[in-house]
C-alpha atoms as a PDB file:
ATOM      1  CA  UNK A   1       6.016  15.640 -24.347  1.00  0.00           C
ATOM      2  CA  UNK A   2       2.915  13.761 -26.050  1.00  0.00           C
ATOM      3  CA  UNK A   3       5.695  12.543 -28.618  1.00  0.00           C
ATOM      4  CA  UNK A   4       7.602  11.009 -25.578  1.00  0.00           C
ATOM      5  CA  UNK A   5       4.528   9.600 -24.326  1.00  0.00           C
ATOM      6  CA  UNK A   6       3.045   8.048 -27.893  1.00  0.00           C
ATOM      7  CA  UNK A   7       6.596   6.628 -28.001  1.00  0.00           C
ATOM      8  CA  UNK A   8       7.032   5.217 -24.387  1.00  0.00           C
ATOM      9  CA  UNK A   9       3.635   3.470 -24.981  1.00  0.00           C
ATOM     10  CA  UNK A  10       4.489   1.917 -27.815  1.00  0.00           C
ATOM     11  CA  UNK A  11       7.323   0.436 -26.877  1.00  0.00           C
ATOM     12  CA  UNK A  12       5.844  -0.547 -23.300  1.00  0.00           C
ATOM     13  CA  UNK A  13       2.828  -2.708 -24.388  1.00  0.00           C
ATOM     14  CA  UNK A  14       5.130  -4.121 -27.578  1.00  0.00           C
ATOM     15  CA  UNK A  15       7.192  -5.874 -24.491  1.00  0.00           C
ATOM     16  CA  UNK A  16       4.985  -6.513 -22.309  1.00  0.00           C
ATOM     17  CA  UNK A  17       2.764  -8.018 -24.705  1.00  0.00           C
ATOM     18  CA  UNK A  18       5.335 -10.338 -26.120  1.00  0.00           C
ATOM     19  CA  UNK A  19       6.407 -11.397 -22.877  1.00  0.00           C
ATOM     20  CA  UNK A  20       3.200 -12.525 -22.015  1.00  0.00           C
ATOM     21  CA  UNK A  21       2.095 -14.369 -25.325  1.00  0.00           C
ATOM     22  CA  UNK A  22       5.959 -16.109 -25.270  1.00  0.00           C
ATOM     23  CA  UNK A  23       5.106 -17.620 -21.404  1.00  0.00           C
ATOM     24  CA  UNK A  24       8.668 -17.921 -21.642  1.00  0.00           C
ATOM     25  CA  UNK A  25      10.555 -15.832 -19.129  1.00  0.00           C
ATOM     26  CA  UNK A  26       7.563 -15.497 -16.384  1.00  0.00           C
ATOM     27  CA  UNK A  27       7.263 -19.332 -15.765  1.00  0.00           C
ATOM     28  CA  UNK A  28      11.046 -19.492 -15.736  1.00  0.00           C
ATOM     29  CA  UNK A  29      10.751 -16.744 -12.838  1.00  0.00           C
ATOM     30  CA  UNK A  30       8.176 -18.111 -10.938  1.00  0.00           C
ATOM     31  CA  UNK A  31       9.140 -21.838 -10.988  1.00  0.00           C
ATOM     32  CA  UNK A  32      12.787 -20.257  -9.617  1.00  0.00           C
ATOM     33  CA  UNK A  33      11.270 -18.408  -6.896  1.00  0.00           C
ATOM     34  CA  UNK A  34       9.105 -21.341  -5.640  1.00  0.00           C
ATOM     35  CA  UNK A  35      12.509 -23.802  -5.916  1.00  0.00           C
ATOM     36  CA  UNK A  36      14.673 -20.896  -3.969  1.00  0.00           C
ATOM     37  CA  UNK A  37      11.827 -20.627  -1.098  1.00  0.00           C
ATOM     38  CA  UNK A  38      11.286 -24.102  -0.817  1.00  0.00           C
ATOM     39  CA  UNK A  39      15.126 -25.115  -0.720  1.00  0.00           C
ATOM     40  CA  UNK A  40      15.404 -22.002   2.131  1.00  0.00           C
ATOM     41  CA  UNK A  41      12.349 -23.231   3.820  1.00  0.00           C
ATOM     42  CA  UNK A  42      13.919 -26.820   4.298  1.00  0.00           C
ATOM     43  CA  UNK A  43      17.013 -25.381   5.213  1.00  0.00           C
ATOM     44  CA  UNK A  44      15.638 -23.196   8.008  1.00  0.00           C
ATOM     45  CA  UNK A  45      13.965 -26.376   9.333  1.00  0.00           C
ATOM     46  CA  UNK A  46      17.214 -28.289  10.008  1.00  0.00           C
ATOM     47  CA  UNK A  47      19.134 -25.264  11.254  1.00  0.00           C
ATOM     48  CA  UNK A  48      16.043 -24.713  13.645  1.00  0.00           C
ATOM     49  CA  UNK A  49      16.494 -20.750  13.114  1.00  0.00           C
ATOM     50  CA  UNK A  50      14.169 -18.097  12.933  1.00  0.00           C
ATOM     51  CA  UNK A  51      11.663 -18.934   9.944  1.00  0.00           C
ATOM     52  CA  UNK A  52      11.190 -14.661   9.825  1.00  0.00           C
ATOM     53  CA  UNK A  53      14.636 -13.781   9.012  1.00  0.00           C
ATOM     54  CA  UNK A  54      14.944 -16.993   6.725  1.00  0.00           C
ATOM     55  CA  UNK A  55      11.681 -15.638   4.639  1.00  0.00           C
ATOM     56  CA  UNK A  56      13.198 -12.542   4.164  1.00  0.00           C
ATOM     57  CA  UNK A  57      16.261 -13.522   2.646  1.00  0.00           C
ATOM     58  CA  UNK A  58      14.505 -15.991   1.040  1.00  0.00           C
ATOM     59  CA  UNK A  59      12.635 -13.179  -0.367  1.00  0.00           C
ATOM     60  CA  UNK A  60      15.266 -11.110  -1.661  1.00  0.00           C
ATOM     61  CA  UNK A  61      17.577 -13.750  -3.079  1.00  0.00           C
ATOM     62  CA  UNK A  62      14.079 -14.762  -5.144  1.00  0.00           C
ATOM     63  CA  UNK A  63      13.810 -11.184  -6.385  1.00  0.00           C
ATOM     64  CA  UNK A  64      17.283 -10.689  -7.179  1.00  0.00           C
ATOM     65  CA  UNK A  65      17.934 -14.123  -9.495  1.00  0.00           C
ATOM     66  CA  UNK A  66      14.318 -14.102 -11.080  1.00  0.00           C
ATOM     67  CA  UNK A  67      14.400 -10.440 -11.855  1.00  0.00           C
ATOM     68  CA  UNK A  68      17.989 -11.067 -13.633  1.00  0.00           C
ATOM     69  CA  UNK A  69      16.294 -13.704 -15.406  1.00  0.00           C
ATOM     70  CA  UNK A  70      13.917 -11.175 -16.801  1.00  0.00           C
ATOM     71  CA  UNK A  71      15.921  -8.531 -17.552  1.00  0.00           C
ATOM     72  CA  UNK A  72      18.498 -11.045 -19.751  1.00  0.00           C
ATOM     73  CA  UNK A  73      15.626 -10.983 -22.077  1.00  0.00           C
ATOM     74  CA  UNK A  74      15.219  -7.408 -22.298  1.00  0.00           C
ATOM     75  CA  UNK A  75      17.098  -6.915 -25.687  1.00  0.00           C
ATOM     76  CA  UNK A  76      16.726 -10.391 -26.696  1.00  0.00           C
ATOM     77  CA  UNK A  77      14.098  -9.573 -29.504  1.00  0.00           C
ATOM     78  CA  UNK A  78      16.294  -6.264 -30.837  1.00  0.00           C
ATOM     79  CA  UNK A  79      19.361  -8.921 -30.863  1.00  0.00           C
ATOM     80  CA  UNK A  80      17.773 -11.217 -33.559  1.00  0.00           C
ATOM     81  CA  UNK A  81      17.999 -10.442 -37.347  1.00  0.00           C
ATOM     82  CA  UNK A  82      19.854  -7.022 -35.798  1.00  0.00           C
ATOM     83  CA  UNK A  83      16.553  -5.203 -35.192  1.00  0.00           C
ATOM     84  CA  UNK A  84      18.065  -2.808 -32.374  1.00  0.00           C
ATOM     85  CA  UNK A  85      19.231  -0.894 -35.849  1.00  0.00           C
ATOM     86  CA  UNK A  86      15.207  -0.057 -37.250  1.00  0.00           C
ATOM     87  CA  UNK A  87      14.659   1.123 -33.381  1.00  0.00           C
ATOM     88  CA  UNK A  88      17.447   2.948 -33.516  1.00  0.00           C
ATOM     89  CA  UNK A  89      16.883   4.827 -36.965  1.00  0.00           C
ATOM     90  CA  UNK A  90      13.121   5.298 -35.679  1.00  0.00           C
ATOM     91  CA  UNK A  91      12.584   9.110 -34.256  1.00  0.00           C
ATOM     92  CA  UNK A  92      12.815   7.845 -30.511  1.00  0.00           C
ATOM     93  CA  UNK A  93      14.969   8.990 -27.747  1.00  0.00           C
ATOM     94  CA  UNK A  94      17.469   5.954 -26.074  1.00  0.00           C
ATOM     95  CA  UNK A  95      16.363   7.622 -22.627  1.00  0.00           C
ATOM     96  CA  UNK A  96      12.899   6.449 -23.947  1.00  0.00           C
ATOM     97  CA  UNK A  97      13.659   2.965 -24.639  1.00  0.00           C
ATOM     98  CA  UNK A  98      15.673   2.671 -21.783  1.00  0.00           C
ATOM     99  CA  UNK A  99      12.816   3.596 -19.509  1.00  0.00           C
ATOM    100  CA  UNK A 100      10.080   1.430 -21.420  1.00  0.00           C
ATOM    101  CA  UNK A 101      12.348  -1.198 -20.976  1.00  0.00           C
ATOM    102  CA  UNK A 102      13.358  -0.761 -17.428  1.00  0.00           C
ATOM    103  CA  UNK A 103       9.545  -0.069 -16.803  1.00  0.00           C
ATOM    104  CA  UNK A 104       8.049  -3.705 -18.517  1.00  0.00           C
ATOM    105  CA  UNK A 105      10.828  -4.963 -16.014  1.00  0.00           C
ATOM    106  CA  UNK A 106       9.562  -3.479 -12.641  1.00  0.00           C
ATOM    107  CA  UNK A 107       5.970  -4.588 -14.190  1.00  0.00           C
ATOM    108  CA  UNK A 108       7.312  -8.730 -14.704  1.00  0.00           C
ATOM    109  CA  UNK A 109       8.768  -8.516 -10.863  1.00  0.00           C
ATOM    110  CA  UNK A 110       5.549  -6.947  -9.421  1.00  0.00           C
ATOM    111  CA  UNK A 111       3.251 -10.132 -11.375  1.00  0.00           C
ATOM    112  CA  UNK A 112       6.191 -12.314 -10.173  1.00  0.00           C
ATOM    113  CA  UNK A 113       5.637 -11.175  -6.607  1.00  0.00           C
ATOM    114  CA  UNK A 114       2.301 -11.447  -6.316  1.00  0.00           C
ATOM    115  CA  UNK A 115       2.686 -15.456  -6.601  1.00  0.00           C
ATOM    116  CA  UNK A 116       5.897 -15.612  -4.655  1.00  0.00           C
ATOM    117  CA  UNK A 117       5.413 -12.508  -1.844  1.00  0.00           C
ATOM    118  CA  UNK A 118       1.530 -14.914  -0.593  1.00  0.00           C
ATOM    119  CA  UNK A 119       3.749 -18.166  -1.144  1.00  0.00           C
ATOM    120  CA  UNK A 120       6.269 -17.204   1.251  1.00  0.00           C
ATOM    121  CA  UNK A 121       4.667 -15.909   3.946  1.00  0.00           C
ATOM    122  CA  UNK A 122       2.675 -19.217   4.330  1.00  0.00           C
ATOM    123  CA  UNK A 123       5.430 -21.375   3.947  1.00  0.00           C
ATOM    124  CA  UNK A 124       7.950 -19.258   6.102  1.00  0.00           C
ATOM    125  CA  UNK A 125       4.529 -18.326   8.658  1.00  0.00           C
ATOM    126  CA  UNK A 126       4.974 -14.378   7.962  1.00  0.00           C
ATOM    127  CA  UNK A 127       2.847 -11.821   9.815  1.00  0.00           C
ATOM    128  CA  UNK A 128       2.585  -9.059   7.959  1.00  0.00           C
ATOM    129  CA  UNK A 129      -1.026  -7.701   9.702  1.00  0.00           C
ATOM    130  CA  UNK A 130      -1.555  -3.967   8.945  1.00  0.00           C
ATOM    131  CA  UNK A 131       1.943  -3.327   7.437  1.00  0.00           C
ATOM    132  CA  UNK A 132       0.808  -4.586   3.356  1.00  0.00           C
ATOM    133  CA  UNK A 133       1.371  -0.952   2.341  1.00  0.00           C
ATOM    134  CA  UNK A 134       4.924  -0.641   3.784  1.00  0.00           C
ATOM    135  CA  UNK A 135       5.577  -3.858   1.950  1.00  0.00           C
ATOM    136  CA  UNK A 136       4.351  -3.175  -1.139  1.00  0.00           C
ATOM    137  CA  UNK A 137       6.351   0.297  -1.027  1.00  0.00           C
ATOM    138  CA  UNK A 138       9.783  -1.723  -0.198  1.00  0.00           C
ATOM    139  CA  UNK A 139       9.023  -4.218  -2.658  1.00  0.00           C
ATOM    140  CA  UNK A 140       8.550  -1.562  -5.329  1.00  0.00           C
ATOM    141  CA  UNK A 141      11.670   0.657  -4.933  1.00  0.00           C
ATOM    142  CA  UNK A 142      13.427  -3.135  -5.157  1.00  0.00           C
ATOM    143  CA  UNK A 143      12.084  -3.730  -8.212  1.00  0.00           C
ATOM    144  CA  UNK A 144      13.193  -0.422  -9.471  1.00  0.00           C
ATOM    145  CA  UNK A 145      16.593  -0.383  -8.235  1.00  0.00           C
ATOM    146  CA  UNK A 146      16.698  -4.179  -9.963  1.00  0.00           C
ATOM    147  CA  UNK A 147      15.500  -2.905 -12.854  1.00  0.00           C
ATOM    148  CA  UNK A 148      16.997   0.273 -13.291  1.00  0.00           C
ATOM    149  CA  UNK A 149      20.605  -1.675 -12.875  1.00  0.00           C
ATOM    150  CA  UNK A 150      19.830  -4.904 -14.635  1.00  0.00           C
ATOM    151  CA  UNK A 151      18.359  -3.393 -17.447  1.00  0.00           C
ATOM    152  CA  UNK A 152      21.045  -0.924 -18.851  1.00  0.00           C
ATOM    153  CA  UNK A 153      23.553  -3.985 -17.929  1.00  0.00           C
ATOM    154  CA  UNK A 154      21.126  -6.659 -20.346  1.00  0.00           C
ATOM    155  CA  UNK A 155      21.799  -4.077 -23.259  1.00  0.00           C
ATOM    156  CA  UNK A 156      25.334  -4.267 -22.810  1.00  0.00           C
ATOM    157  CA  UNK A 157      25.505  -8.120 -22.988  1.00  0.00           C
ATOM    158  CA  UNK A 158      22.846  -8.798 -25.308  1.00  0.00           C
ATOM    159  CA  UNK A 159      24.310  -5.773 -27.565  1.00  0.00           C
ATOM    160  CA  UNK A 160      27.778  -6.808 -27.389  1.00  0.00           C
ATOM    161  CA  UNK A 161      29.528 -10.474 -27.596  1.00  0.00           C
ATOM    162  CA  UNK A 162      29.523 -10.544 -23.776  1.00  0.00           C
ATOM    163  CA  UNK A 163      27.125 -12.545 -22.531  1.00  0.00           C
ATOM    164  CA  UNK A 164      24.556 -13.064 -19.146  1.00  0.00           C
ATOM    165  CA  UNK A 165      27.707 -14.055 -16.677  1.00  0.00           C
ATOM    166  CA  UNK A 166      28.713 -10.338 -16.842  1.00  0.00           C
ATOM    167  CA  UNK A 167      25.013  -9.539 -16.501  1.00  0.00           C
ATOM    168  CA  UNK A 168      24.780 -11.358 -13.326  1.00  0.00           C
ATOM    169  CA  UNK A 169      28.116 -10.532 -11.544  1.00  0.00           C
ATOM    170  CA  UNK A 170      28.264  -6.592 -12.288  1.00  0.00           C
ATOM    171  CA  UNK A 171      24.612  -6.143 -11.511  1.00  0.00           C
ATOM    172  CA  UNK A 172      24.680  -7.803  -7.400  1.00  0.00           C
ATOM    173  CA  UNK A 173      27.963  -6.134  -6.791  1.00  0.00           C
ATOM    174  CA  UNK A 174      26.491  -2.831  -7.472  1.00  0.00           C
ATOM    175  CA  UNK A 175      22.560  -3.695  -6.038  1.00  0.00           C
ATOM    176  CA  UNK A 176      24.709  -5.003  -2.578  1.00  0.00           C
ATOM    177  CA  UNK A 177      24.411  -0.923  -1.134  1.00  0.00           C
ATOM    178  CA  UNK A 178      20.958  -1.807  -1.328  1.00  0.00           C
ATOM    179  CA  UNK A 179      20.110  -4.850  -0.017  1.00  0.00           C
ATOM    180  CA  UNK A 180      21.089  -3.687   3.386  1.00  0.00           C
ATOM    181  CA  UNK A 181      18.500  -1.072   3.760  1.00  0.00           C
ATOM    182  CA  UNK A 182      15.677  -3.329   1.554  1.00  0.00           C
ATOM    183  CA  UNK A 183      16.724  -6.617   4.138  1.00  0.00           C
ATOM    184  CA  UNK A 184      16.295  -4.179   7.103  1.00  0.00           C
ATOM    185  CA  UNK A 185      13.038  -2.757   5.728  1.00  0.00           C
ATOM    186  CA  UNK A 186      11.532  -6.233   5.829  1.00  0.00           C
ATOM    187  CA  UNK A 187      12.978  -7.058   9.142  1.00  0.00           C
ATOM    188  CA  UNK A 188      10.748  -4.794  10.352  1.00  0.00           C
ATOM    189  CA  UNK A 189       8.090  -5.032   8.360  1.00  0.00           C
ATOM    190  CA  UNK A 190       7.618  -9.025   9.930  1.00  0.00           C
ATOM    191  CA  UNK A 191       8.087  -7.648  13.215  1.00  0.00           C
ATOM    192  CA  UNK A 192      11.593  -9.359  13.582  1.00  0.00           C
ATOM    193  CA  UNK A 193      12.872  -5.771  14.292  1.00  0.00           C
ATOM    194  CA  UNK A 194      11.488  -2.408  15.735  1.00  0.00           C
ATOM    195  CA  UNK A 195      10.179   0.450  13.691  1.00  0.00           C
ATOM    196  CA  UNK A 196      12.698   2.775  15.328  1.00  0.00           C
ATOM    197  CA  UNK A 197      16.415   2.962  15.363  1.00  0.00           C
ATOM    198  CA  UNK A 198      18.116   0.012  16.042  1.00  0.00           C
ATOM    199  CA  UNK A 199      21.675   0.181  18.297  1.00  0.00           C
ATOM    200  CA  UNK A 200      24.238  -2.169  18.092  1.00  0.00           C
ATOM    201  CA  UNK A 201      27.472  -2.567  15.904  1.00  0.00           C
ATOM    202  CA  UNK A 202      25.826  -4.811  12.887  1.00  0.00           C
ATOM    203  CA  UNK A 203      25.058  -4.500   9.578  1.00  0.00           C
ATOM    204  CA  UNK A 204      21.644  -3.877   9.941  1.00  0.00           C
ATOM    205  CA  UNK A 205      22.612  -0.473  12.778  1.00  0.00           C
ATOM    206  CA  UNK A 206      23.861   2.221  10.656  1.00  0.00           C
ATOM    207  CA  UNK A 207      20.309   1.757   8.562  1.00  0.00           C
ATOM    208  CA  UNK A 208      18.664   3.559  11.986  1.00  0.00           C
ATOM    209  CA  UNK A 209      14.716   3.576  11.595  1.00  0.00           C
ATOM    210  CA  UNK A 210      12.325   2.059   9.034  1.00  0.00           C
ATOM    211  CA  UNK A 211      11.738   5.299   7.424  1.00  0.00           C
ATOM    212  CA  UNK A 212      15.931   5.830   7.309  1.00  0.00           C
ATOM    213  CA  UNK A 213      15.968   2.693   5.010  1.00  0.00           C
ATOM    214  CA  UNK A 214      12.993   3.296   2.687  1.00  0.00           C
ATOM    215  CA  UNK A 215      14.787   7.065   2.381  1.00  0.00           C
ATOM    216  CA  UNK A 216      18.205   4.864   1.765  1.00  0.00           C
ATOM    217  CA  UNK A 217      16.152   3.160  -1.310  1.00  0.00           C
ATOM    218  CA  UNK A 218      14.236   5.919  -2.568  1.00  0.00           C
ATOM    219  CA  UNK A 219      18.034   7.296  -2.900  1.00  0.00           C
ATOM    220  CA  UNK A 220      19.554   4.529  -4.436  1.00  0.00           C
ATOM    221  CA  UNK A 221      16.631   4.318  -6.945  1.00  0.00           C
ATOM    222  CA  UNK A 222      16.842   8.215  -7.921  1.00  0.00           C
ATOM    223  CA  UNK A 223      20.717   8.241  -8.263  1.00  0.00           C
ATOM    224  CA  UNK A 224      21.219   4.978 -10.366  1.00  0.00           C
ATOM    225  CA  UNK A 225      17.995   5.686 -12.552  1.00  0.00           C
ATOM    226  CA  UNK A 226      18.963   8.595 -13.320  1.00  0.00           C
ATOM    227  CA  UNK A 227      22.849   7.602 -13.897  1.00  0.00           C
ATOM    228  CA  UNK A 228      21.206   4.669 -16.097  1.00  0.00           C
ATOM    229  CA  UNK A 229      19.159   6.951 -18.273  1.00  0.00           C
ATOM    230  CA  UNK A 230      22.270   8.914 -19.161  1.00  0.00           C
ATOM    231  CA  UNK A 231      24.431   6.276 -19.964  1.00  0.00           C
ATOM    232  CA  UNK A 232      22.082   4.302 -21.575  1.00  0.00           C
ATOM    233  CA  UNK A 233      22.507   6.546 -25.185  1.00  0.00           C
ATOM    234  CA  UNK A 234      25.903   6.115 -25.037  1.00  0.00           C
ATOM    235  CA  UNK A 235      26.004   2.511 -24.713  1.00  0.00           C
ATOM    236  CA  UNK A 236      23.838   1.396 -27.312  1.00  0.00           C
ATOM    237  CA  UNK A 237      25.635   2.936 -30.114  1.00  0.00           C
ATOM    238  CA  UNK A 238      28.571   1.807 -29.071  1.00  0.00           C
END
């Protein structure tokens, strides 16, 4: 277990480090997010809807495309000169990589969010008041469920001859279970919909209750982590 550890660490702060000294793939992300609120926000003013709803899509739609932006880079440094190989032949487990990896992921949305999440709710006028805890927990289990998808997909296209088009279409088809349950969470998280269960014949009813679609995410997370992890050892040998 301290060999796991030594080794998750090290691979961790090699990432994260280099992603912050390149500037290259968080400026990307955050100049994204500001253009995808901004276009949304101009929108919602000539449709004359409700600016709530339009900041939470707006939201997600900024999570989902600069988070794939992110994780597009994940294997980029292993895919020059072939250095996935000396990683490889080092004594470290692929669940190990896979999890550094998917972790410096979750760790570039949460910086991204911290500039977009403030920028939106003043351009969109969100009230969040007393409910920045249930936020930060739904934005979290997003950024896993992101990450945990978008990160075993990047290794597949960066490792392979496929490229980020694959990346991008596999990874929303499979986070779309999700986004129902995350969209609802932050519904009612800007008081657009109750905490309790919500009737009706929508989308949004199955979901039930605010605490029925963080449990919905928590699952989602768990099973394709997990699934991820697995398949991760197989794939990168391949």
């Amino acid at each position: 277990m301290n060999y796991f550890w030594l080794s998750f660490k090290a691979i961790f702060i090699k990432d994260i480090v280099t992603e912050l000294r390149a500037k290259q793939v968080l400026p990307t992300m955050i100049v994204l997010g500001m253009l995808i609120v901004w276009i949304i926000r101009i929108a919602s003013e000539a449709a004359a809807v409700n600016q709530a709803v339009m900041g939470s899509a707006a939201l997600w739609v900024a999570f989902l495309f600069s988070g794939l932006l992110a994780q597009e880079r994940s294997f980029a440094a292993e895919q020059e000169q072939d250095c996935i190989y000396g990683l490889l032949l080092a004594p470290v487990d692929e669940g190990t990589i896979y999890l550094a990896k998917m972790l410096v992921n979750v760790m570039m949305l949460c910086i991204f969010e911290i500039i977009i999440v403030p920028l939106a709710c003043i351009s969109f006028q969100l009230s969040v008041s007393d409910r920045w805890p249930q936020l930060i927990i739904v934005l979290l289990l997003g950024n896993i469920g992101i990450s945990s998808i978008g990160t075993l997909f990047s290794a597949v296209t960066q490792l392979s001859r496929m490229r980020g088009d694959l990346l991008s279409i596999v990874v929303l088809v499979i986070l779309m279970p999700m986004m129902v349950p995350a969209t609802f969470a932050l519904f009612v998280i800007f008081g657009i919909l109750p905490m309790q269960n919500v009737a009706g014949s929508g989308a949004l009813s199955f979901v039930g209750g605010f605490n029925s679609a963080v449990g919905y995410m928590i699952a989602f997370d768990a099973v394709f982590t997990v699934a991820c992890w697995l398949l991760f050892g197989f794939i990168i040998k391949e």
